[in-house]
Protein backbone atom coordinates (compact mmCIF):
# COMPACT_ATOMS: atom_id res chain seq x y z
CA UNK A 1 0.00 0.00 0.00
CA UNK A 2 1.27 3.24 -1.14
CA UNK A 3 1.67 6.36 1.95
CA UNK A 4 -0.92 8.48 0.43
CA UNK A 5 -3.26 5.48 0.09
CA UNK A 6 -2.45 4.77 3.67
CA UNK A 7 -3.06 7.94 4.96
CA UNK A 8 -6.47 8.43 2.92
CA UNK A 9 -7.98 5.05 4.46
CA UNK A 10 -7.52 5.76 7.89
CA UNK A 11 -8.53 8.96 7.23
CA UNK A 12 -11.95 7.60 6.11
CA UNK A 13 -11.79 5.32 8.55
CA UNK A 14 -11.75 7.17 11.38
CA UNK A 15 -14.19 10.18 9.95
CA UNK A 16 -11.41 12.58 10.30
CA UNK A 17 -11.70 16.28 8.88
CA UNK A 18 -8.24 16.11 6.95
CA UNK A 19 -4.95 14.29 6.24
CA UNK A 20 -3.33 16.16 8.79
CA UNK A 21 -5.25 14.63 11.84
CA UNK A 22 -4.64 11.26 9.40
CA UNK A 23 -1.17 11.66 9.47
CA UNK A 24 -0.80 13.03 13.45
CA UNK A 25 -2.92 10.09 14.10
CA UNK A 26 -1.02 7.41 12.21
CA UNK A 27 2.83 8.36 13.57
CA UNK A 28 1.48 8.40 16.88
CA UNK A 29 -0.51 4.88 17.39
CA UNK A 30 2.70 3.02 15.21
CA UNK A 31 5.05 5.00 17.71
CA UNK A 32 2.91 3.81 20.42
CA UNK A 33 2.70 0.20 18.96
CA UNK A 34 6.36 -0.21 18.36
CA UNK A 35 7.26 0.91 22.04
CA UNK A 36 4.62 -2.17 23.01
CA UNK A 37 5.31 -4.53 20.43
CA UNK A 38 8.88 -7.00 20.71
CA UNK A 39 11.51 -5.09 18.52
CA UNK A 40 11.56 -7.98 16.05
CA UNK A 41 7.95 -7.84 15.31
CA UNK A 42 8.48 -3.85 15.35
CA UNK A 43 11.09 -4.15 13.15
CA UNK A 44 8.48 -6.54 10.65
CA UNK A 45 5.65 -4.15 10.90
CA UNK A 46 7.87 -1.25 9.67
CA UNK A 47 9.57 -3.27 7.11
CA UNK A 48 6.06 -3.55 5.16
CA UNK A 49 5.08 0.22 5.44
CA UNK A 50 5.72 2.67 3.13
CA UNK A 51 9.00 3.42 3.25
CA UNK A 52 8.38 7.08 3.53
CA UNK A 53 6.27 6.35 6.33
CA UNK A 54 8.01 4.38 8.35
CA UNK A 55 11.45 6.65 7.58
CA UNK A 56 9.03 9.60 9.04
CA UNK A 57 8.00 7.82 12.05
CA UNK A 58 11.46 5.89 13.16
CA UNK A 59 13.07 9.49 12.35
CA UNK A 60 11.02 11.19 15.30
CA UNK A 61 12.80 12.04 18.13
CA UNK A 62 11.29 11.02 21.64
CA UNK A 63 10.25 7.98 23.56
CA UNK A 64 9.75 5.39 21.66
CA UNK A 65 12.29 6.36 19.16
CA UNK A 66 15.22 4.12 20.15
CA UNK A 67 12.71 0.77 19.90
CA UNK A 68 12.40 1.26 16.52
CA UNK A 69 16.66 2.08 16.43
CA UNK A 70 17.08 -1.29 17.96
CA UNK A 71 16.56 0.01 21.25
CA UNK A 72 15.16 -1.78 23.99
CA UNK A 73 12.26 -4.94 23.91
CA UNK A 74 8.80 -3.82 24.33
CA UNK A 75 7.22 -2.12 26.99
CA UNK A 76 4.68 -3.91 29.23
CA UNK A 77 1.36 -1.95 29.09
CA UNK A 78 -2.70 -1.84 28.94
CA UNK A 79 -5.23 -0.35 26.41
CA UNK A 80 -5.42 2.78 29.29
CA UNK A 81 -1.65 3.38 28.57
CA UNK A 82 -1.86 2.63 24.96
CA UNK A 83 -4.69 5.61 24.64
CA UNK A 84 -3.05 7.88 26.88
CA UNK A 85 0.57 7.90 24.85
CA UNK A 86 -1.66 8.62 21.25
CA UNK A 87 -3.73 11.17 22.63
CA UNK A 88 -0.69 12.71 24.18
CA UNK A 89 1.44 12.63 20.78
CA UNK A 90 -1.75 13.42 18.69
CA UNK A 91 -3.12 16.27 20.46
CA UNK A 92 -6.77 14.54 21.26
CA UNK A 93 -8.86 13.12 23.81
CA UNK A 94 -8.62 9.18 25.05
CA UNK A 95 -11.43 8.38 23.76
CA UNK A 96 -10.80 10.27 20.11
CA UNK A 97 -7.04 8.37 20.44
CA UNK A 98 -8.93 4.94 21.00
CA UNK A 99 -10.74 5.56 17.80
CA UNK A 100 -7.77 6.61 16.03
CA UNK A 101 -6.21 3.04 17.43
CA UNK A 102 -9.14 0.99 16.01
CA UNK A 103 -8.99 2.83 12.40
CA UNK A 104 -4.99 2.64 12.18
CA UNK A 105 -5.22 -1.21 12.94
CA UNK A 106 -8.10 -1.75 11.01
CA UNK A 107 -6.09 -0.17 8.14
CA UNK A 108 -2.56 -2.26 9.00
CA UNK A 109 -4.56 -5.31 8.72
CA UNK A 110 -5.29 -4.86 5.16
CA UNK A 111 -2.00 -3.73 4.19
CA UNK A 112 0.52 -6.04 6.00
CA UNK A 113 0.78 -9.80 5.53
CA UNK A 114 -1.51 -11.47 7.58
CA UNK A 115 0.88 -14.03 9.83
CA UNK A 116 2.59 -10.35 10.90
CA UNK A 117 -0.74 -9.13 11.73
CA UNK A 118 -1.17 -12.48 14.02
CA UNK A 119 2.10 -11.89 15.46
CA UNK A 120 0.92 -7.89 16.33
CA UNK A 121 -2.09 -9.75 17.90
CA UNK A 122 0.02 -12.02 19.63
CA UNK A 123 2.23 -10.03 21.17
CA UNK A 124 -0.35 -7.25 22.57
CA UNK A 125 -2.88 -7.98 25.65
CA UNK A 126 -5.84 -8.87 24.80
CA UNK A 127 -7.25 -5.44 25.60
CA UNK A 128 -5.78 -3.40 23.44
CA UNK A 129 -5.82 -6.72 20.69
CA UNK A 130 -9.59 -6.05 20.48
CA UNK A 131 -8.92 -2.70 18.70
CA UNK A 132 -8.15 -5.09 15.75
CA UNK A 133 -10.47 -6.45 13.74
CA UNK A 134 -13.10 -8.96 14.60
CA UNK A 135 -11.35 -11.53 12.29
CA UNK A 136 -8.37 -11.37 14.24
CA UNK A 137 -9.85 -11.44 17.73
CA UNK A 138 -12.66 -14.04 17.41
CA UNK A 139 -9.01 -16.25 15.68
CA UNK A 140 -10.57 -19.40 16.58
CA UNK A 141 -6.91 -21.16 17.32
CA UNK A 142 -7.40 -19.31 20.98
């Protein structure tokens, strides 16, 4: 999937007003996810972005940053948490930054192979794993 395509779809999505609050609320759930995912499967998500996109994001200074450099494993943390760092880095409420969450994964799942996608799932607690998509959570090899 191309960046602008990217950008576009979670931008209808989530019933945002432009492709700024697309793009604000993009960089800040994969930041988010790659500070909670292990780095491997970090490192895996970001390989199958755009490459623009995922240059952008692992360029950005701050926490999270040095995961994606090869930094440390991932952090241990709830849906709560996960909210709270997007709507810090996007500039919106919890609740807006849990919708953003839902539209960005919803929009990862179609454009990243799937077994990555079961790895994401894997690796996050089960709260925040039912922002993905019904198809993922109701997996029936639980």
């Amino acid at each position: 999937m191309q960046y602008d395509a990217l950008i576009g779809q979670v931008q209808a999505t989530a019933a945002l007003p432009g492709r700024g609050a697309a793009k604000r609320a993009v960089h800040a759930v994969l930041r988010t996810l790659a500070e909670r995912l292990p780095d491997g499967t970090a490192r895996h998500l970001f390989a199958q972005l755009p490459a623009d996109l995922a240059a952008e994001v692992e360029g950005a200074e701050g926490p999270g940053a040095e995961t994606l450099k090869g930094g440390p494993a991932a952090e241990r943390f709830d849906l709560p948490t996960f909210s709270g760092r997007v709507a810090w880095r996007s500039g919106v409420s919890e609740d807006v930054a849990t919708r953003y969450v839902s539209a960005v994964f919803e929009v990862l799942d179609a454009a990243v192979a799937p077994e990555l996608m079961d790895k994401v799932r894997a690796a996050l607690p089960r709260d925040i794993g039912q922002l993905l998509p019904s198809a993922r959570v109701d997996d029936p090899s639980e």
